[in-house]
Protein backbone atom coordinates (compact mmCIF):
# COMPACT_ATOMS: atom_id res chain seq x y z
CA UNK A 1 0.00 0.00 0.00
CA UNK A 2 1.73 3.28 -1.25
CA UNK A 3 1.94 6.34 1.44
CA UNK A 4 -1.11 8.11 0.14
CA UNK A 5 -3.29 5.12 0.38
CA UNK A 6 -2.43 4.61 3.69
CA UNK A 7 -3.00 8.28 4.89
CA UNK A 8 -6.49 7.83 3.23
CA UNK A 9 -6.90 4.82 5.04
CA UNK A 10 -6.42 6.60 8.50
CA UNK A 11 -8.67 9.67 7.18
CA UNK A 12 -10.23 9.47 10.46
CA UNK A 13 -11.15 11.42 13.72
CA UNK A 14 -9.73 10.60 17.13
CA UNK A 15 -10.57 11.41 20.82
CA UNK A 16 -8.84 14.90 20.38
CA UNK A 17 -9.96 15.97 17.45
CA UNK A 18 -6.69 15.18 14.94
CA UNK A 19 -6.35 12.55 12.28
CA UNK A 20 -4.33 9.23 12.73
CA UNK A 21 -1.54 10.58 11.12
CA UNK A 22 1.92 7.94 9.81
CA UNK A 23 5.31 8.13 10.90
CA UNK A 24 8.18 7.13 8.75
CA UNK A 25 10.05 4.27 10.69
CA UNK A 26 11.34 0.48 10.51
CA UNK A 27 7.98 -0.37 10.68
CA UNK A 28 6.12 2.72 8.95
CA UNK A 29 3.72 2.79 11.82
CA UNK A 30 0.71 4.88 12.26
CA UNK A 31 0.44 7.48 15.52
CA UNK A 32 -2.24 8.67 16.65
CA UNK A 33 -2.67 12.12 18.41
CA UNK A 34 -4.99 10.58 21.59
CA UNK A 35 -1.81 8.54 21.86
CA UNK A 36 -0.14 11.64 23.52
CA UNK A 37 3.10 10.57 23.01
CA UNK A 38 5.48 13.18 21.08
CA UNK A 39 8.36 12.32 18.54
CA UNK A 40 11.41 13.96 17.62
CA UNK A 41 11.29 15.44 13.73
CA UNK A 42 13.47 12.09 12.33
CA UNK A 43 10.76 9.27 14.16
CA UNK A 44 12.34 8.71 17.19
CA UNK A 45 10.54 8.95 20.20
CA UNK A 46 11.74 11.55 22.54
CA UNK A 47 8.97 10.95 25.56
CA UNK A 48 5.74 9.43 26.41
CA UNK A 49 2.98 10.55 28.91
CA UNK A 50 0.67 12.72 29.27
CA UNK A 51 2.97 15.41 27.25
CA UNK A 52 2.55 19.17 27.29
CA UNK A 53 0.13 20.99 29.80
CA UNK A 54 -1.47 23.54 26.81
CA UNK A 55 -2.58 20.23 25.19
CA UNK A 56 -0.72 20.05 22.10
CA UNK A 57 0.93 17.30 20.60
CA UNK A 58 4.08 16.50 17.88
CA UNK A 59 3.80 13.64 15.20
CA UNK A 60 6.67 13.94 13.69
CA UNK A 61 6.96 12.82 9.50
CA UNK A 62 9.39 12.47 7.33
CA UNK A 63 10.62 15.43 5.24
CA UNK A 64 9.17 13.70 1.80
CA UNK A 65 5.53 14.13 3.29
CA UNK A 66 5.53 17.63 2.60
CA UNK A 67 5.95 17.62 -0.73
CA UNK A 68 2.71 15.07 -1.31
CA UNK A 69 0.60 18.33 -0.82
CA UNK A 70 -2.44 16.89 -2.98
CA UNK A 71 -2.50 14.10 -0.49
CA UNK A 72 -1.67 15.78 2.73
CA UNK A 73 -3.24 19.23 2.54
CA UNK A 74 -6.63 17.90 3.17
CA UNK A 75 -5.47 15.50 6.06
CA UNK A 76 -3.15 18.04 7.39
CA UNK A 77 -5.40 21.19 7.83
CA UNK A 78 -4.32 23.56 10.30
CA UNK A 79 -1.27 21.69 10.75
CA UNK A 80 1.89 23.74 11.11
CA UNK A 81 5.24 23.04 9.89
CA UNK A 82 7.94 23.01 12.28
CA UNK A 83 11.72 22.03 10.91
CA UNK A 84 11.18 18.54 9.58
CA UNK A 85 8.10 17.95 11.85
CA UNK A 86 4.14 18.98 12.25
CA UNK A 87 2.71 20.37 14.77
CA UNK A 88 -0.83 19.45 15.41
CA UNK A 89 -3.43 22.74 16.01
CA UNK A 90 -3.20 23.77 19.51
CA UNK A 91 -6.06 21.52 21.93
CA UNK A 92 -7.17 23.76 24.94
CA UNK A 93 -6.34 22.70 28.26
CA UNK A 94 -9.00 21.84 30.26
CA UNK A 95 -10.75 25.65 31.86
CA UNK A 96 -8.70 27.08 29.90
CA UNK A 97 -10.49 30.58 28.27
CA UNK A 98 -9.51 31.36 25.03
CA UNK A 99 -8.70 34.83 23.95
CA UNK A 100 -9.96 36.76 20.75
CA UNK A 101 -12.01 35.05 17.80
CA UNK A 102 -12.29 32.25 16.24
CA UNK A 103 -12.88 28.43 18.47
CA UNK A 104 -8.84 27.75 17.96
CA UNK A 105 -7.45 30.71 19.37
CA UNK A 106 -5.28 30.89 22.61
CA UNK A 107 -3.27 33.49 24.57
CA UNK A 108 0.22 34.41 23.27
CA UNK A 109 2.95 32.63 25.40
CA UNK A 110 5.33 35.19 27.07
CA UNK A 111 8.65 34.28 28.40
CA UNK A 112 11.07 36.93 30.31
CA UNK A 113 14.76 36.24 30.49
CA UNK A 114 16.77 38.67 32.28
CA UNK A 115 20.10 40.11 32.20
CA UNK A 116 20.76 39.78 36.24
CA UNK A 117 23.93 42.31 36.63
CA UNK A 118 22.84 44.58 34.04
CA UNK A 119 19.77 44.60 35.64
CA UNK A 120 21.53 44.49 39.13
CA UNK A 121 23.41 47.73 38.16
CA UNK A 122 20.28 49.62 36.72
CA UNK A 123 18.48 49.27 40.07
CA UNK A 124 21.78 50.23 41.56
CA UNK A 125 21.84 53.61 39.92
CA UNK A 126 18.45 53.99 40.88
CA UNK A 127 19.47 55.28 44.45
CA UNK A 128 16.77 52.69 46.39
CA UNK A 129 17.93 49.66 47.68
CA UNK A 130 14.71 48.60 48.36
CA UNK A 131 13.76 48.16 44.79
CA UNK A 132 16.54 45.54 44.68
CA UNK A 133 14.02 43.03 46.64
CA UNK A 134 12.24 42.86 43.04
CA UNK A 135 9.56 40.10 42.50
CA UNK A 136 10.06 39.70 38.92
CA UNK A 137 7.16 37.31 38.58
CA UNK A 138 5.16 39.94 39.74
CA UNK A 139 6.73 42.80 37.29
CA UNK A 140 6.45 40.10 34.09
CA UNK A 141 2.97 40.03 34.83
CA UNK A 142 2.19 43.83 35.19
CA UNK A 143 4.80 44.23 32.04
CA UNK A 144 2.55 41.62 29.57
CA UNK A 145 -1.11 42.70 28.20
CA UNK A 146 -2.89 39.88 30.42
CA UNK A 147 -5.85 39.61 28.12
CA UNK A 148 -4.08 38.26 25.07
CA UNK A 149 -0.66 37.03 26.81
CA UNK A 150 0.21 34.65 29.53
CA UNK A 151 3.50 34.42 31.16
CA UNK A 152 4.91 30.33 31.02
CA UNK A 153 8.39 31.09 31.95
CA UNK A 154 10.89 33.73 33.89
CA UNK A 155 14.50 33.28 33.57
CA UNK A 156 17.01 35.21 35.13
CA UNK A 157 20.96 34.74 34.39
CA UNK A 158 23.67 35.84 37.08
CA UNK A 159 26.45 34.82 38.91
CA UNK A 160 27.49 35.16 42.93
CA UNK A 161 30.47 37.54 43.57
CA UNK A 162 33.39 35.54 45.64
CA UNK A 163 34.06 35.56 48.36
CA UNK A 164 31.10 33.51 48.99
CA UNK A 165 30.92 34.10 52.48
CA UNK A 166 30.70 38.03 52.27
CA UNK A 167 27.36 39.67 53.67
CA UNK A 168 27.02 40.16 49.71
CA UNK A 169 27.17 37.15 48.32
CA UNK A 170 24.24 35.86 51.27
CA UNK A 171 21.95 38.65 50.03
CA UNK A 172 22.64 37.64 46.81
CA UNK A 173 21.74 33.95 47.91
CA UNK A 174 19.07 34.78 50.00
CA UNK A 175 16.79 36.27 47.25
CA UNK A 176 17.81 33.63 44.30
CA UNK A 177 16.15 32.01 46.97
CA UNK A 178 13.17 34.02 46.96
CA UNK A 179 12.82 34.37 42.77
CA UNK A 180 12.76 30.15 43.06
CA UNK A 181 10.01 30.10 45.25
CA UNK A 182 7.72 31.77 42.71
CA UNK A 183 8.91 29.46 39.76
CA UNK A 184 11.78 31.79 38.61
CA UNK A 185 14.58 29.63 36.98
CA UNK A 186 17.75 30.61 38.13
CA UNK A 187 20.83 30.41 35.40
CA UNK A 188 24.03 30.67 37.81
CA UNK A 189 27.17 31.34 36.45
CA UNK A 190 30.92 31.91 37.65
CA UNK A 191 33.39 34.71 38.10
CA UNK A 192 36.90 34.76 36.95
CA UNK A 193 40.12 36.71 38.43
CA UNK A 194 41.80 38.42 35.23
CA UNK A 195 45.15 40.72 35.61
CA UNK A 196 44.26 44.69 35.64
CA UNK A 197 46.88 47.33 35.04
CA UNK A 198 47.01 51.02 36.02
CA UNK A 199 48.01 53.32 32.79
CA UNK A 200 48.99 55.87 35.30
CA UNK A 201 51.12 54.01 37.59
CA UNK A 202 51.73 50.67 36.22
CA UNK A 203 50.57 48.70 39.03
CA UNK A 204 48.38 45.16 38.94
CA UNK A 205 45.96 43.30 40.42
CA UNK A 206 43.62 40.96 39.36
CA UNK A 207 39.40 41.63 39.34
CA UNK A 208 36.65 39.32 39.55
CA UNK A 209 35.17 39.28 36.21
CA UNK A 210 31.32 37.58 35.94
CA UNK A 211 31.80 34.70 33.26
CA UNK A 212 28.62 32.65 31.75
CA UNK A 213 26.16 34.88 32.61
CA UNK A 214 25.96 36.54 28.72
CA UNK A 215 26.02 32.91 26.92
CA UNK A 216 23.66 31.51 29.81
CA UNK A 217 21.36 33.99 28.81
CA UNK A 218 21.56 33.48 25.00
CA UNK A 219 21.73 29.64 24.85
CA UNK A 220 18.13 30.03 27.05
CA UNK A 221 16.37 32.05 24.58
CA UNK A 222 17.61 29.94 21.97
CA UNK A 223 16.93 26.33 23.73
CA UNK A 224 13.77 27.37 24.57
CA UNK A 225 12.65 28.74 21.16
CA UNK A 226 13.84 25.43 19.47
CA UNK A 227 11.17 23.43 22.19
CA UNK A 228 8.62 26.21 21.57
CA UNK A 229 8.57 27.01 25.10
CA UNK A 230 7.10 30.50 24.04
CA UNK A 231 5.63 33.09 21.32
CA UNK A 232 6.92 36.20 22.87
CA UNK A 233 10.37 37.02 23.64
CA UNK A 234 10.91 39.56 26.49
CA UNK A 235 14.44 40.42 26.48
CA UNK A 236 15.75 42.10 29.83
CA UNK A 237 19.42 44.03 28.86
CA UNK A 238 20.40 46.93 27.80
CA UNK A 239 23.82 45.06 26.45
CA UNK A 240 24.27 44.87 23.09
CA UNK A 241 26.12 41.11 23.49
CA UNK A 242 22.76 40.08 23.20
CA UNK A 243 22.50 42.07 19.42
CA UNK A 244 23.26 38.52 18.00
CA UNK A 245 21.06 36.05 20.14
CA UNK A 246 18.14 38.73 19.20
CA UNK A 247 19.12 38.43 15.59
CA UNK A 248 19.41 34.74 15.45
CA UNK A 249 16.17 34.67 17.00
CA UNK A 250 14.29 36.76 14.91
CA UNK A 251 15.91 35.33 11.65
CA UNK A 252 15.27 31.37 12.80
CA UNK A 253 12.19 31.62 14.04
CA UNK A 254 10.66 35.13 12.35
CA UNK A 255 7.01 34.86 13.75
CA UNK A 256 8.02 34.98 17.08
CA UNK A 257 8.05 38.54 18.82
CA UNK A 258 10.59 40.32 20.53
CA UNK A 259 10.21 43.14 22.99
CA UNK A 260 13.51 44.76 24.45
CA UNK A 261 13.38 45.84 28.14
CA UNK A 262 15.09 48.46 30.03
CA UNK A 263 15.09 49.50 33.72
CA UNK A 264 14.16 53.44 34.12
CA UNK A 265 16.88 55.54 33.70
CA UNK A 266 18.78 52.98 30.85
CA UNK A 267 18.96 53.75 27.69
CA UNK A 268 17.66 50.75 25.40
CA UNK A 269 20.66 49.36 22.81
CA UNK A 270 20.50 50.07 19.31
CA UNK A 271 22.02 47.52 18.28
CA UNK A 272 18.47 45.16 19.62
CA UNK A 273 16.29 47.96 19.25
CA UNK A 274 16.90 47.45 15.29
CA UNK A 275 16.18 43.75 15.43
CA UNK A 276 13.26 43.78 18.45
CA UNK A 277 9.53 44.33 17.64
CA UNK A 278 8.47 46.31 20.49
CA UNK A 279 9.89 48.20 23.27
CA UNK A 280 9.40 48.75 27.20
CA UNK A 281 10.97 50.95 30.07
CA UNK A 282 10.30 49.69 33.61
CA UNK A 283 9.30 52.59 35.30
CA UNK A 284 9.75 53.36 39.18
CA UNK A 285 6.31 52.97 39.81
CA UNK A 286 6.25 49.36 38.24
CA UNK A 287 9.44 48.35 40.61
CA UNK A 288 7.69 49.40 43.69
CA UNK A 289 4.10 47.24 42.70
CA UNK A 290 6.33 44.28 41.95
CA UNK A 291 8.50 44.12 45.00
CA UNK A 292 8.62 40.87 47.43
CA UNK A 293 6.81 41.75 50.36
CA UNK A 294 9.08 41.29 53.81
CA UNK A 295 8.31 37.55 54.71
CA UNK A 296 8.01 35.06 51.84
CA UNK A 297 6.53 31.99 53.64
CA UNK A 298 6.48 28.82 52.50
CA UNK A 299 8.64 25.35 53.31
CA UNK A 300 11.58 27.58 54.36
CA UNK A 301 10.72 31.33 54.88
CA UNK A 302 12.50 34.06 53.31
CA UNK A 303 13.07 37.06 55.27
CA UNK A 304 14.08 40.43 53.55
CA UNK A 305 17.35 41.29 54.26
CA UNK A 306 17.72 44.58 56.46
CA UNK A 307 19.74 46.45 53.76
CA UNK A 308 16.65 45.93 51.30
CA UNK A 309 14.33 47.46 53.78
CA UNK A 310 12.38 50.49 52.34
CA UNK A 311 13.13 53.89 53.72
CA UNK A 312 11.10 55.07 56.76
CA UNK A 313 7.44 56.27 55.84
CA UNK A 314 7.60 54.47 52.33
CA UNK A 315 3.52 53.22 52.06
CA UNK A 316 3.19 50.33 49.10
CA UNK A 317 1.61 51.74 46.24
CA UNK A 318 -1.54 50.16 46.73
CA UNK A 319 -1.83 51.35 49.74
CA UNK A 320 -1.52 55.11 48.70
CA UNK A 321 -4.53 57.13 49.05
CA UNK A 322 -5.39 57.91 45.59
């Protein structure tokens, strides 16, 4: 029986909705979509179980099935093409509301990945130490239009200044600790001594220079737009090292957005505002909504460090009288 006849033969509906569709293997099986089971693009399988929480699914085919258009067009409506796979239309999760028109549509994922010492040093110039206890769950959420987006991932790249056991380094600790209780994944990186001269008098030393942090943050984006982990890129930096992950991103995968994102008082990069579709500044006023409140409980509390405290009289800003 010759390809086509078989994908005739399987013209037919299953528990979600999607037609038993064939995979190319030693055995030219047939998969079908209520088996929930996805496949990497060349047949192999990659994972079983109940697969993603959003409902969708991969059948992966082989590349030649693309080109039988008068035979897979009508099986393969709504289908989309993703490197030498398909990707089945998106299946709402159970409760799940859909946004706009149409039966099939669904919010726009949004993923944040942050740029933790540029960042760091933003809030730093800022002048408020207080707006260093950031909840940046809380500030992705204020940042993204909440009826058409929803936010699936924060990731935030640094690395912990040695010596390890300096008040510094515990703050530093101490609220990694609190962005992981709220689902934040943490990218850590290293530092690295290198030599520093004087041009005036000749002397040396050697500085702890942050190492990882840049090509933590780029392989992240990247990784997770190969696994369609998101629609909507929001970039944290205003360092143009990231010029080339945006670019990359934007020329692999060009219907995903980008949005560049810039603490108050930074000046966004040219270099990404060329490639990125949108643009945001973090004003003071979104900082101070988005902050960790004093006492995070949960299996280990987290207690604000003292040198994070808000000045005397500061009143939350939904507490202000308005």
């Amino acid at each position: 029986m010759s390809i086509g006849q078989r994908l005739r033969a399987s013209q037919r509906r299953d528990s979600l909705g999607g037609y038993f569709c064939i995979r190319q293997s030693a055995e030219d099986k047939f998969v079908s979509l209520s088996d929930r089971v996805r496949y990497h693009p060349l047949g192999e399988r990659a994972g079983g179980g109940r697969g993603w929480g959003d409902g969708r699914r991969d059948v992966a085919l082989g590349e030649h099935l693309f080109n039988l258009t008068s035979i897979g067009a009508p099986l393969l409506r709504g289908y989309q093409r993703v490197g030498h796979a398909l990707r089945p239309p998106r299946v709402p999760a159970r409760g799940f509301s859909f946004v706009g028109q149409g039966p099939d549509r669904m919010p726009i994922r949004a993923a944040f990945y942050v740029d933790g010492f540029n960042v760091y040093h933003a809030l730093d110039d800022l002048g408020q130490p207080h707006l260093k206890w950031l909840d940046w769950n809380a500030l992705a959420l204020r940042l993204i239009p909440s009826k058409t987006e929803e936010l699936v991932k924060v990731t935030i790249c640094t690395a912990i200044k040695p010596p390890h056991a300096s008040d510094k380094a515990q703050r530093h600790r101490k609220y990694l600790n609190a962005l992981k209780s709220t689902g934040v994944v943490c990218l850590q990186g290293d530092f690295a001594e290198e030599p520093r001269e004087c041009r005036d008098c000749g002397a040396t030393w050697k500085a702890p220079v942050e190492k990882q942090g840049d090509v933590n943050l780029a392989i992240s984006i990247i990784d997770d737009a190969h696994r369609d982990v998101f629609d909507h890129c929001y970039l944290v930096t205003a360092d143009s090292d990231q010029a080339a992950t945006a670019r990359l991103l934007k020329t692999a995968w060009p219907q995903k957005k980008l949005t560049t994102v810039v603490i108050t008082g930074r000046s966004h990069c040219k270099a990404l505002l060329a490639i990125a579709d949108h643009k945001i500044v973090v004003s003071e006023a979104s900082l101070e909504h988005s902050l960790f409140p004093s006492l995070i409980t949960g299996p280990s509390a987290i207690r604000r460090p003292v040198e994070y405290d808000p000045p005397a009289g500061w009143v939350h800003p939904a507490a202000r009288p308005k």
